[in-house]
Protein backbone atom coordinates (compact mmCIF):
# COMPACT_ATOMS: atom_id res chain seq x y z
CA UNK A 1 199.14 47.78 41.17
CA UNK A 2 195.75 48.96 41.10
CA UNK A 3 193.93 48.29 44.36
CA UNK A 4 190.21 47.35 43.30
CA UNK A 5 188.38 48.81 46.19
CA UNK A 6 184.24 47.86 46.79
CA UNK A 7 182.65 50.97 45.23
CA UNK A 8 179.85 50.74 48.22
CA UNK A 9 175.76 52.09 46.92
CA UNK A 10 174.42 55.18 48.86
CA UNK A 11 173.34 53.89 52.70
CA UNK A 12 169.17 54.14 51.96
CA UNK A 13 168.91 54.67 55.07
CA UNK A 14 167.77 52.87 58.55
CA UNK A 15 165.85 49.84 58.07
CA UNK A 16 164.47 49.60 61.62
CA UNK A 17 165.67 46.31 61.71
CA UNK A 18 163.36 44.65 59.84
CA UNK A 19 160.94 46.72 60.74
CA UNK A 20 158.69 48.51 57.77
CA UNK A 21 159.22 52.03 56.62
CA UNK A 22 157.64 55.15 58.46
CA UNK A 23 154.66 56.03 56.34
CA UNK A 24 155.21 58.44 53.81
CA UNK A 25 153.44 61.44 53.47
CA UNK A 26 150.75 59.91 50.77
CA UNK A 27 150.13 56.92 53.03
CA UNK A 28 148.54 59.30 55.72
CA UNK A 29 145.44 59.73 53.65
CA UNK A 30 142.74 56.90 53.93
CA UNK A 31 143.24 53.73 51.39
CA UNK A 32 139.47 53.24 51.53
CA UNK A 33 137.86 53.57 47.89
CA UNK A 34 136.57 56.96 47.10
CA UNK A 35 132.76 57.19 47.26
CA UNK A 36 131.24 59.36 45.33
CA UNK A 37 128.37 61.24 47.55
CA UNK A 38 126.92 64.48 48.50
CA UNK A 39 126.41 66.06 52.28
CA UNK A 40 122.65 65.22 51.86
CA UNK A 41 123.48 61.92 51.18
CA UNK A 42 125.80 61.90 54.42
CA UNK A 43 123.39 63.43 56.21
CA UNK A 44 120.62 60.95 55.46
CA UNK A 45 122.98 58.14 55.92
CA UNK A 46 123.75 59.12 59.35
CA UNK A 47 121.53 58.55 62.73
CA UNK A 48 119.70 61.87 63.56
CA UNK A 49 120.36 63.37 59.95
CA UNK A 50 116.88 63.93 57.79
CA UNK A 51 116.36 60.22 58.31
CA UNK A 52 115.06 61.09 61.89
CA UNK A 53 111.83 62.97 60.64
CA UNK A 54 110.34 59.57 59.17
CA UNK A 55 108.27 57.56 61.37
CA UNK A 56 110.56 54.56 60.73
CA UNK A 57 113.52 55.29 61.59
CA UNK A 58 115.47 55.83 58.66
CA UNK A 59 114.05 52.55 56.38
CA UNK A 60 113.14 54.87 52.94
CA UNK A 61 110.25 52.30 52.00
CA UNK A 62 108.54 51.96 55.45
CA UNK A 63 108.93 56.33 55.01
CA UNK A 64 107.48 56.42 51.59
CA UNK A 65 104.47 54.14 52.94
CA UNK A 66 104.26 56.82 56.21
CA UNK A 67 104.11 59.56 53.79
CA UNK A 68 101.36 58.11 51.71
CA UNK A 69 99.07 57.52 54.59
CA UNK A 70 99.49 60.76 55.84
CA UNK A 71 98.49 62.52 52.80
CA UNK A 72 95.57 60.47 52.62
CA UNK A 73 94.42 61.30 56.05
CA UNK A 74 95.13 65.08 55.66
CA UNK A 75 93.09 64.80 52.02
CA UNK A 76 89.97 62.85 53.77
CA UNK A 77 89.92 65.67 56.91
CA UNK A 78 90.68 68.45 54.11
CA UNK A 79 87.38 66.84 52.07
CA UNK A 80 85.27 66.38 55.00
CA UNK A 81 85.32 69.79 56.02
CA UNK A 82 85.09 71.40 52.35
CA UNK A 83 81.68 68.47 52.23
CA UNK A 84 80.40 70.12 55.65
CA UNK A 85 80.93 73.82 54.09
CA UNK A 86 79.15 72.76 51.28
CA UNK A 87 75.93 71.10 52.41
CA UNK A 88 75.91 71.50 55.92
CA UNK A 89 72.69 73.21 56.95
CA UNK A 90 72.45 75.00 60.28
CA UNK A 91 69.82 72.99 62.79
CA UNK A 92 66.41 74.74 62.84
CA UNK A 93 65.64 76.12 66.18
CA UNK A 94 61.98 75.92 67.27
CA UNK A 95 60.09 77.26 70.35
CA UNK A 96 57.89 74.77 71.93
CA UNK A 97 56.51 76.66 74.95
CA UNK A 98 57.39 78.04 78.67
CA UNK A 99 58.09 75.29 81.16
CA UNK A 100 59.50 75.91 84.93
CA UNK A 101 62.91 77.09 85.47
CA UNK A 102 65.25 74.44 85.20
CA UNK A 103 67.41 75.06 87.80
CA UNK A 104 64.84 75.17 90.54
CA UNK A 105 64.54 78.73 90.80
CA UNK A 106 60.86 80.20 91.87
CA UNK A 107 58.89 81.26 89.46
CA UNK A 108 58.29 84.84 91.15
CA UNK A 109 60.74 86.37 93.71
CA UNK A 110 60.90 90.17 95.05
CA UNK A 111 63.70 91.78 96.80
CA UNK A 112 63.80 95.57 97.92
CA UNK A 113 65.12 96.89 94.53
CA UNK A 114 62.95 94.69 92.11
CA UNK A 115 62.02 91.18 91.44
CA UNK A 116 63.08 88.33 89.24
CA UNK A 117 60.35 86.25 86.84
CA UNK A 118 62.32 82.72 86.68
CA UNK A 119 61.15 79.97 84.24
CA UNK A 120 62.79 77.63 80.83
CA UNK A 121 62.15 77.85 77.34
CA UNK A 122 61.75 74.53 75.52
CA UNK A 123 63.39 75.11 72.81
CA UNK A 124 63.53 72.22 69.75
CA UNK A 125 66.78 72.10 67.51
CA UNK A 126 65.93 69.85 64.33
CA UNK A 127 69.76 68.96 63.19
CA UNK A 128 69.33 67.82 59.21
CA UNK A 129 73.35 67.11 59.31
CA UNK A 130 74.66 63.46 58.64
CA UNK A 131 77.14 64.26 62.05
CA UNK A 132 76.55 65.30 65.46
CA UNK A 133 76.94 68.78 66.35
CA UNK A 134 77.31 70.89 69.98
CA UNK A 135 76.25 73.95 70.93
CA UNK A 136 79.25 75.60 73.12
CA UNK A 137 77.04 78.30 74.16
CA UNK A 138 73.61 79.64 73.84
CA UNK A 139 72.79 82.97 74.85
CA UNK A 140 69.96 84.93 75.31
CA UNK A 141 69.38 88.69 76.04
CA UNK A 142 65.41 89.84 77.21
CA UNK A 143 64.43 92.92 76.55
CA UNK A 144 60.74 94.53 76.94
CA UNK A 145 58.92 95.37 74.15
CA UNK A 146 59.39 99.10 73.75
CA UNK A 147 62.38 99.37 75.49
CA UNK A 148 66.40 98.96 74.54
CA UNK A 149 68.09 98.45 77.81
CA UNK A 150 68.56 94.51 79.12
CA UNK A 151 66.05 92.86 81.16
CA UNK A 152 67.58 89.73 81.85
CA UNK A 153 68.13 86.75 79.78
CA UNK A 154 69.95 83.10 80.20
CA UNK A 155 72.48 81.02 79.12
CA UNK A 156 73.58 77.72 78.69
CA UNK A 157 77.54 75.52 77.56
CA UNK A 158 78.50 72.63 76.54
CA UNK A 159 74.67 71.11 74.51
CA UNK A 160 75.32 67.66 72.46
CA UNK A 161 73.26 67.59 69.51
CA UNK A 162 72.70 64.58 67.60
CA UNK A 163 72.81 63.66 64.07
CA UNK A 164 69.93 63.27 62.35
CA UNK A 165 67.50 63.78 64.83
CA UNK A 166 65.74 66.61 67.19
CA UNK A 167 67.06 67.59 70.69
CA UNK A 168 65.04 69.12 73.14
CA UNK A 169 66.01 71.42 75.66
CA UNK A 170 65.01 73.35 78.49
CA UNK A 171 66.90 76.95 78.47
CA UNK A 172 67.12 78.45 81.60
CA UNK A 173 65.57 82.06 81.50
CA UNK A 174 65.26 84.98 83.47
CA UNK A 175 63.29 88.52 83.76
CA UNK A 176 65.32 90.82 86.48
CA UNK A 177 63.32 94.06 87.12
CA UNK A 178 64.86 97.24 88.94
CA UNK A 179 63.87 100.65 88.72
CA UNK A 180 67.11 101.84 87.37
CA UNK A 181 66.41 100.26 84.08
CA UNK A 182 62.99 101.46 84.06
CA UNK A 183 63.80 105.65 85.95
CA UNK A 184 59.74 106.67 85.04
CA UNK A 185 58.12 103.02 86.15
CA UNK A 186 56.89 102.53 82.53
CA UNK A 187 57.76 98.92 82.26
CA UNK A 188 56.23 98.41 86.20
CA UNK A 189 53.07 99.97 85.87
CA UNK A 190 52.77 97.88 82.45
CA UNK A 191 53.61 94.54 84.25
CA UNK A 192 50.95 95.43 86.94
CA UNK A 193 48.36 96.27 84.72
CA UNK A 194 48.87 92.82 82.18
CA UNK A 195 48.88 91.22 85.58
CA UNK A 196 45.50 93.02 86.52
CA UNK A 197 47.16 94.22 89.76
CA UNK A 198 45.69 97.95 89.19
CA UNK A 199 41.82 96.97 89.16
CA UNK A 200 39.62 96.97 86.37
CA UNK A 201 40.68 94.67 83.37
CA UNK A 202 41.72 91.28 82.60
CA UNK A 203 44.70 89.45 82.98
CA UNK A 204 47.04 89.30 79.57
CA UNK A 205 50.09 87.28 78.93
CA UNK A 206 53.58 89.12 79.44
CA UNK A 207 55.23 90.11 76.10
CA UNK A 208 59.22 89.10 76.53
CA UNK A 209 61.57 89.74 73.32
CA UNK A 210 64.69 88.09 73.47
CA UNK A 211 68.00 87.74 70.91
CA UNK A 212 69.16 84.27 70.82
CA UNK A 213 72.84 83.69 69.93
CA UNK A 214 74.11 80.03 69.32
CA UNK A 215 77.75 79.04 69.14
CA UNK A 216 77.57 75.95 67.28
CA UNK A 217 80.10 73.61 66.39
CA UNK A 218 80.20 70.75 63.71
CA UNK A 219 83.23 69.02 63.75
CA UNK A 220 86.44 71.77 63.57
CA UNK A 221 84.05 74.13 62.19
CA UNK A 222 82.28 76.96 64.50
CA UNK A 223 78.94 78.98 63.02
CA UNK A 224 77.10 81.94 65.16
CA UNK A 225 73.66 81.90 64.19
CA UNK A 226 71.66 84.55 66.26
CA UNK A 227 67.53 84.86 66.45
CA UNK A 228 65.04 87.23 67.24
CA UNK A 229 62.41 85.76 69.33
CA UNK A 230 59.50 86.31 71.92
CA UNK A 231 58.09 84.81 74.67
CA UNK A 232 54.15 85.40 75.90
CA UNK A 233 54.71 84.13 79.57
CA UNK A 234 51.72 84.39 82.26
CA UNK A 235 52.12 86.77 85.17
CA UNK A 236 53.92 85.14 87.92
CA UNK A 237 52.89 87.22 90.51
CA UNK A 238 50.19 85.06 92.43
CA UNK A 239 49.40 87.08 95.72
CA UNK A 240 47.32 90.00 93.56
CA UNK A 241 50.02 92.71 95.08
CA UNK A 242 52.15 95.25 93.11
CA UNK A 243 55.77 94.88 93.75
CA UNK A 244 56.86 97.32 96.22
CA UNK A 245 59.44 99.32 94.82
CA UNK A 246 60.76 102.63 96.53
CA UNK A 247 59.64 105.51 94.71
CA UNK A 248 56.35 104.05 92.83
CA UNK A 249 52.98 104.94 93.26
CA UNK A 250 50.67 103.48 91.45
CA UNK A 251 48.42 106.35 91.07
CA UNK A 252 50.98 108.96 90.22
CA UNK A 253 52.45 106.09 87.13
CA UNK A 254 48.91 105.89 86.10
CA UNK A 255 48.61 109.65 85.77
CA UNK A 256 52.39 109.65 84.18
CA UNK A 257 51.80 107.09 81.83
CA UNK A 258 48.01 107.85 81.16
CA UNK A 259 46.72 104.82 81.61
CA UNK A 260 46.57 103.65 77.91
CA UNK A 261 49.93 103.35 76.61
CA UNK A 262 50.67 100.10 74.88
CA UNK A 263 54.46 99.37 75.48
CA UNK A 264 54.25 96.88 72.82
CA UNK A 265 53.44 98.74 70.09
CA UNK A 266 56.89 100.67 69.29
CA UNK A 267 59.86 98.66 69.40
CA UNK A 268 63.47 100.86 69.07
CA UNK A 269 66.15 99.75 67.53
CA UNK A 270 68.45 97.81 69.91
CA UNK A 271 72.30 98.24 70.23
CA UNK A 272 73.61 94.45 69.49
């Protein structure tokens, strides 16, 4: 007799008792739908990615609307400033007369080298300009007629000018005098005859050329207008006695100088 024995299926292996299989080696990878996006995209999507550079935070229509504005506000600068080039006109600057030094200085003082002639020019700026402007520095250089070398000057920061309107100021100004601008006296004996401190002929106004060089500033815009200008001045020295500077003699200038030279009349050219 044939024993029937149980033909018995392949074991399939453990079943963890009841627990669920180990994963196999598909189920490792993420069961999440695939999405279908760039690294841009991630990056945007992420905190700190390009998102970061808006002003919102990340919210695309509040960044759209922070983009807009500031195109409009770098168009309205970038159209004021082409409108100022345009038709902007640089103030007109008008002397009004000589007035007394404006920082307190006296109008005459000598020391053993020279002396100093102290007083202000009143000086009128008409601005034709819808906006404001301000002056970050006005300079001046003197110089006496006839001569090249520097004979003082002034200067003066930080001058509001207003729109639409005429400013007046008082520039601070200066003549300093010492023989080693002036080695033959020429520009002395000059000085003491105008101030009719060598006998014999009247008293004439002081002849003082001066370049005038504004830094000017209308809105982010700076000009440098300069002008060539003169001041007649009276002759500050009241007590009717020549300076008395080592080495001149009065006579021996005269004789030098002959007496009749007119300083004024030949002006060189002037190294800028």
């Amino acid at each position: 007799m044939y024993s029937t024995s149980s033909t018995s299926s392949p074991n399939p292996g453990p079943t963890n008792h009841g627990q669920e299989n180990p994963l196999s080696p598909t189920s490792a990878y993420s069961s999440k739908p695939f999405l279908d996006y760039d690294d841009d995209d991630e990056k945007r999507a992420k905190p700190g990615g390009l998102m970061k550079y808006c002003c919102c935070g990340g919210r695309i229509t509040c960044c759209k609307a922070c983009a807009i504005i500031c195109c409009i506000l770098f168009l309205l600068i970038i159209g004021i400033a082409a409108a100022v080039l345009l038709w902007a006109r640089p103030p007109k600057v008008d002397f009004l007369g000589i007035v007394p030094s404006p920082n307190g200085l006296p109008a005459y003082n000598a020391n053993t080298a020279g002396f100093d002639f102290n007083f202000g020019l009143q000086i009128q700026v008409d601005n034709p300009n819808i906006v404001g402007a301000n002056f970050e520095m006005i300079k001046a250089i003197a110089f006496y007629p006839g001569h090249s070398d520097p004979i003082g000057g002034g200067n003066l920061t930080d001058v509001t000018i207003a729109a639409k309107g005429k400013t007046i100021i008082d520039f601070p100004f200066s003549v300093n005098y010492n023989k080693d601008i002036d080695p033959g006296f020429a520009i002395l004996f000059d000085i003491a005859q105008k101030c009719g401190l060598t006998g014999g002929g009247e008293k004439q106004k002081l002849e003082i050329d001066y370049k005038l060089t504004l830094t000017i500033k209308i809105l982010l815009i700076t000009i440098n207008p300069s002008l060539d200008r003169k001041a007649m001045i009276d002759c500050p020295i009241k007590d009717g006695k020549i300076p008395n500077i080592p080495g001149f003699d009065i006579g021996k200038a005269a004789k030098q100088i002959g007496g009749k030279r007119d300083l004024s009349t030949k002006t060189p050219k002037r190294p800028y």
